[in-house]
Protein backbone atom coordinates (compact mmCIF):
# COMPACT_ATOMS: atom_id res chain seq x y z
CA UNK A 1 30.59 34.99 -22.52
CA UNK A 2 27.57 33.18 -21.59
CA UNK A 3 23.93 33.67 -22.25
CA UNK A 4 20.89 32.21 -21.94
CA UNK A 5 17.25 32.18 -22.36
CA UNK A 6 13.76 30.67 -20.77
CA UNK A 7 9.79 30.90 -21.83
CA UNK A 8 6.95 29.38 -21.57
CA UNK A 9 5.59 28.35 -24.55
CA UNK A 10 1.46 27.95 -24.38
CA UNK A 11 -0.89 26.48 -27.58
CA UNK A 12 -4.60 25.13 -27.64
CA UNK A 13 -5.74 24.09 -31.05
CA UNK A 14 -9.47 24.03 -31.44
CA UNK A 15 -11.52 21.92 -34.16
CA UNK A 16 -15.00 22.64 -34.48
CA UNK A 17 -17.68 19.99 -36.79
CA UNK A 18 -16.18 17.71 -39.57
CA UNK A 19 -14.65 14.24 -39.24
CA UNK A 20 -13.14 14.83 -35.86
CA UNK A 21 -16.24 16.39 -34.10
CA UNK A 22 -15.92 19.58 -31.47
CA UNK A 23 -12.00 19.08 -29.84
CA UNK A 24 -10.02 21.30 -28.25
CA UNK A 25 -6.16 20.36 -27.54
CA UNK A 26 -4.32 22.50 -24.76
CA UNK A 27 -0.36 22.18 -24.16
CA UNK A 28 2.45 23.80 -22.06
CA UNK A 29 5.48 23.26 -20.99
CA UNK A 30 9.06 25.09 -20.57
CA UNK A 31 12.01 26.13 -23.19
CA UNK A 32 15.01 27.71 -23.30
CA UNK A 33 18.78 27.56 -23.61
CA UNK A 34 22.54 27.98 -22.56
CA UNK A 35 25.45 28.65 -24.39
CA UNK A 36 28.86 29.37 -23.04
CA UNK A 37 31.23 31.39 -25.68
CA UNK A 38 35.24 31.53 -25.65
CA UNK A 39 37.35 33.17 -27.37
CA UNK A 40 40.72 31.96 -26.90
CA UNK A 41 42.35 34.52 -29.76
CA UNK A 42 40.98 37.64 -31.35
CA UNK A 43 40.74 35.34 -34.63
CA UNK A 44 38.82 32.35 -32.87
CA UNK A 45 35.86 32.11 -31.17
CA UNK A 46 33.92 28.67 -29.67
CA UNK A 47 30.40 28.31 -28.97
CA UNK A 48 28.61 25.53 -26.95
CA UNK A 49 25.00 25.46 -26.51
CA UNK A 50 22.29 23.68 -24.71
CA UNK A 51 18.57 23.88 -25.53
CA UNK A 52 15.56 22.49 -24.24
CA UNK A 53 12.67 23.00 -27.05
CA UNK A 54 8.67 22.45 -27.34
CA UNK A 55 6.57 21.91 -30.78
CA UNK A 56 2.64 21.14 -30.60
CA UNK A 57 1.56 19.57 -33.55
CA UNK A 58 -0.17 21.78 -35.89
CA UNK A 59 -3.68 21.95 -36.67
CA UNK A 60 -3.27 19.46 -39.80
CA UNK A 61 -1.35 17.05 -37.94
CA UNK A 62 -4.24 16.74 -35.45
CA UNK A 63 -7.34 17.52 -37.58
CA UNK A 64 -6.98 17.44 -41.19
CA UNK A 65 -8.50 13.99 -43.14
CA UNK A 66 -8.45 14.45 -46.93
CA UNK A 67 -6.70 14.69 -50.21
CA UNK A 68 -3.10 15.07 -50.79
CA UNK A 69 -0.30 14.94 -53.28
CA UNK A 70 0.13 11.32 -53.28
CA UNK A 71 -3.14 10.00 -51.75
CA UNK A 72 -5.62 10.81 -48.87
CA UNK A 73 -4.50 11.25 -45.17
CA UNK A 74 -5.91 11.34 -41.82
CA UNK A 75 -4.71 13.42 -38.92
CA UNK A 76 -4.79 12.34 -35.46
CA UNK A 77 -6.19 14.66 -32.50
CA UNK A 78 -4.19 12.29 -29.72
CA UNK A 79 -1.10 13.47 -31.07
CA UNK A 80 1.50 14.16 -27.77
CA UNK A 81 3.76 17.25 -27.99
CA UNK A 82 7.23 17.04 -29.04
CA UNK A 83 10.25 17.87 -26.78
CA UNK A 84 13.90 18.09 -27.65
CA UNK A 85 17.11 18.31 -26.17
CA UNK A 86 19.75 20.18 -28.61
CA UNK A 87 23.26 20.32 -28.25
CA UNK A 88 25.56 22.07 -30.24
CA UNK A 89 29.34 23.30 -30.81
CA UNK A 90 30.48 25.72 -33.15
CA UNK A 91 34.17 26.97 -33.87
CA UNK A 92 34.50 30.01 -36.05
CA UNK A 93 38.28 31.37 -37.51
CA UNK A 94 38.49 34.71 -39.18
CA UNK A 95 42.24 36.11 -40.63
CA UNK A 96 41.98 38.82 -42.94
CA UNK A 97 39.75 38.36 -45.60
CA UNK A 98 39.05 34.53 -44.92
CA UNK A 99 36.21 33.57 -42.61
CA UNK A 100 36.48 29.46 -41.92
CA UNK A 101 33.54 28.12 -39.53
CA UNK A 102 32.66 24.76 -38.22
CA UNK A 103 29.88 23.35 -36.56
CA UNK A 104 28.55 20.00 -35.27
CA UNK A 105 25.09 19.25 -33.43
CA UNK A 106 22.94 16.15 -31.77
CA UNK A 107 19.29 16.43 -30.82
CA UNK A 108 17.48 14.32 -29.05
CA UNK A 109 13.53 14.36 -29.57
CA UNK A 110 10.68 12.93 -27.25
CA UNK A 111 7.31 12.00 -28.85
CA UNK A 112 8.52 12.66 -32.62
CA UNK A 113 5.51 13.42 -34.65
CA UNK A 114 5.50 11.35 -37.56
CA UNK A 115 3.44 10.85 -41.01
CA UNK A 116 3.50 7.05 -41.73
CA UNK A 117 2.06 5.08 -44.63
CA UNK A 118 -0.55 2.65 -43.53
CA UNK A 119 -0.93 1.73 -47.42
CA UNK A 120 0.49 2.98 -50.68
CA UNK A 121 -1.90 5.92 -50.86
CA UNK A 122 -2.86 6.16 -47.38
CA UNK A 123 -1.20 7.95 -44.98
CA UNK A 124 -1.55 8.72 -41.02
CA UNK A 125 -0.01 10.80 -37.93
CA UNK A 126 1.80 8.86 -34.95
CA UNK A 127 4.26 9.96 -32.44
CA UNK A 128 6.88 7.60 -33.38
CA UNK A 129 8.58 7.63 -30.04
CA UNK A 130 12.23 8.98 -29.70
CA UNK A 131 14.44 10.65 -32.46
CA UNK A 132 18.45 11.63 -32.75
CA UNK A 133 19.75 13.53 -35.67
CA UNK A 134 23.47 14.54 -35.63
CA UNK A 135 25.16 16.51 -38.23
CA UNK A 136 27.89 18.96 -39.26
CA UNK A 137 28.70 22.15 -41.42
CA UNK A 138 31.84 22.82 -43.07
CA UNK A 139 32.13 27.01 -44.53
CA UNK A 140 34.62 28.43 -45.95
CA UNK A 141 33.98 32.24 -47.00
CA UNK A 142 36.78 35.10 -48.56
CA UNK A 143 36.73 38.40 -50.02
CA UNK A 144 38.04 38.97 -53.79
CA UNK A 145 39.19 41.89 -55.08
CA UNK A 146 36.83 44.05 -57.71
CA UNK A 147 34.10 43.39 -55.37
CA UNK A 148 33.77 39.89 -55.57
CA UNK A 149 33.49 37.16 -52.54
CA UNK A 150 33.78 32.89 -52.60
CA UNK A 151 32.12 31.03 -50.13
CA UNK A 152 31.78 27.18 -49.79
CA UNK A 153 29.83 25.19 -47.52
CA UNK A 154 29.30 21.08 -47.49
CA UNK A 155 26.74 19.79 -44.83
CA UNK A 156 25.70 16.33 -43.61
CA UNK A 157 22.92 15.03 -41.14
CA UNK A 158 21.71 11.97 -39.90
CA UNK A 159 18.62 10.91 -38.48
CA UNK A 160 17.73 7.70 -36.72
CA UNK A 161 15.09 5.91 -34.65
CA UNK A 162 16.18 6.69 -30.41
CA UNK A 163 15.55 2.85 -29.96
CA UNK A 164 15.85 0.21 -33.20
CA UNK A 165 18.43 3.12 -35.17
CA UNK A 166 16.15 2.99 -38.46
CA UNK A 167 16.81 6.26 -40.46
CA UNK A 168 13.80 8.81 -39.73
CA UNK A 169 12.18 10.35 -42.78
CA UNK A 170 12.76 13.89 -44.15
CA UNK A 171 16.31 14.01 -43.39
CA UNK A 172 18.65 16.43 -45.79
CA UNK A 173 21.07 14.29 -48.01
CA UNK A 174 24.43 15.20 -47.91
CA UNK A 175 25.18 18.26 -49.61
CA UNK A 176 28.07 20.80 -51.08
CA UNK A 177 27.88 24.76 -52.81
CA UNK A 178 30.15 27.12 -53.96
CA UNK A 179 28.62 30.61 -54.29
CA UNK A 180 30.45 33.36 -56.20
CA UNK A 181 29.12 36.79 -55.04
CA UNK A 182 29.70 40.68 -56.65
CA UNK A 183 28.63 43.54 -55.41
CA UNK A 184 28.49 46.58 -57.56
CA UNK A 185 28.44 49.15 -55.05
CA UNK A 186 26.40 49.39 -51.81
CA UNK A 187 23.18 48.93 -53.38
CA UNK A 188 23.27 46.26 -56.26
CA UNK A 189 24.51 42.36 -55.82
CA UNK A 190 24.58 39.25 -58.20
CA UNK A 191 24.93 35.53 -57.44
């Protein structure tokens, strides 16, 4: 199978009085996707995609300057766009009651908006320059009888700087769950 997608995706933020003055921010540009999907037996299918994706910084990234949890920060109403390149590969296995999937992913990202510190309590908006964060997902899921299911999933990501490789902030620490479900009839589950 294949699929794809394409838009357009169109923002203008506006900011009218207060530390920033009277801006207004206008952005475009073009997103969208491919993904090509085999199934090579009736139990396994394998999914490659390819995206192209746009985020505009929001309106606090650009214009916000005040108080926050840990101190006082300033936005920044230069701020570029973000673009990304995404790829990703997904296997999925499913015999009987037993579902088993797979999945790995790197994304590339152009202009990555960043919060920095500039001092302990200070903080500030950049774009930082050019991001990659690669990970993968491990699930495991199966029915039990008496209306009960397992599943188990484990995950790890990475993010690092495009050009020096220093880790990028915010990324997920490595991490595992096992989630017993029952379902007492169509209407009523527990976890």
């Amino acid at each position: 199978r294949l699929s794809g997608g394409i838009r357009v995706d169109a923002v203008r933020n506006t900011n009218e009085g207060g530390y920033f003055g009277d801006r207004s921010v206008s952005n475009a540009a073009l997103a969208g996707l491919v993904a090509v999907t085999l199934v090579p037996t009736a139990q396994l299918t394998i999914t490659g995609q390819a995206a192209r994706g746009f985020r505009d910084p929001i309106l606090s990234d650009r214009f916000y300057r005040g108080p926050v949890g840990r101190g006082f920060i300033e936005g920044n109403p230069d701020l570029k766009p973000e673009t990304s390149l995404q790829f990703d590969l997904t296997a999925r296995y499913t015999a009987g009651r037993v579902l088993l999937a797979a999945a790995g992913y790197h994304y590339r990202i152009t202009d990555l908006v960043e919060r920095y510190a500039v001092t302990p309590t200070l903080f500030r908006f950049r774009n930082r320059g050019r991001g990659e964060l690669r990970g993968v997902e491990i699930e495991a899921q199966t029915t039990l009888p008496r209306g009960f299911a397992l599943a188990a999933t484990a995950e790890a990501s990475q993010g690092r700087d495009g050009t020096d490789h220093t880790p990028l902030d915010d990324i997920a620490p490595p991490a595992v769950s096992l989630t017993l479900r029952y379902a007492a009839g169509a209407r009523v589950a527990s976890y």
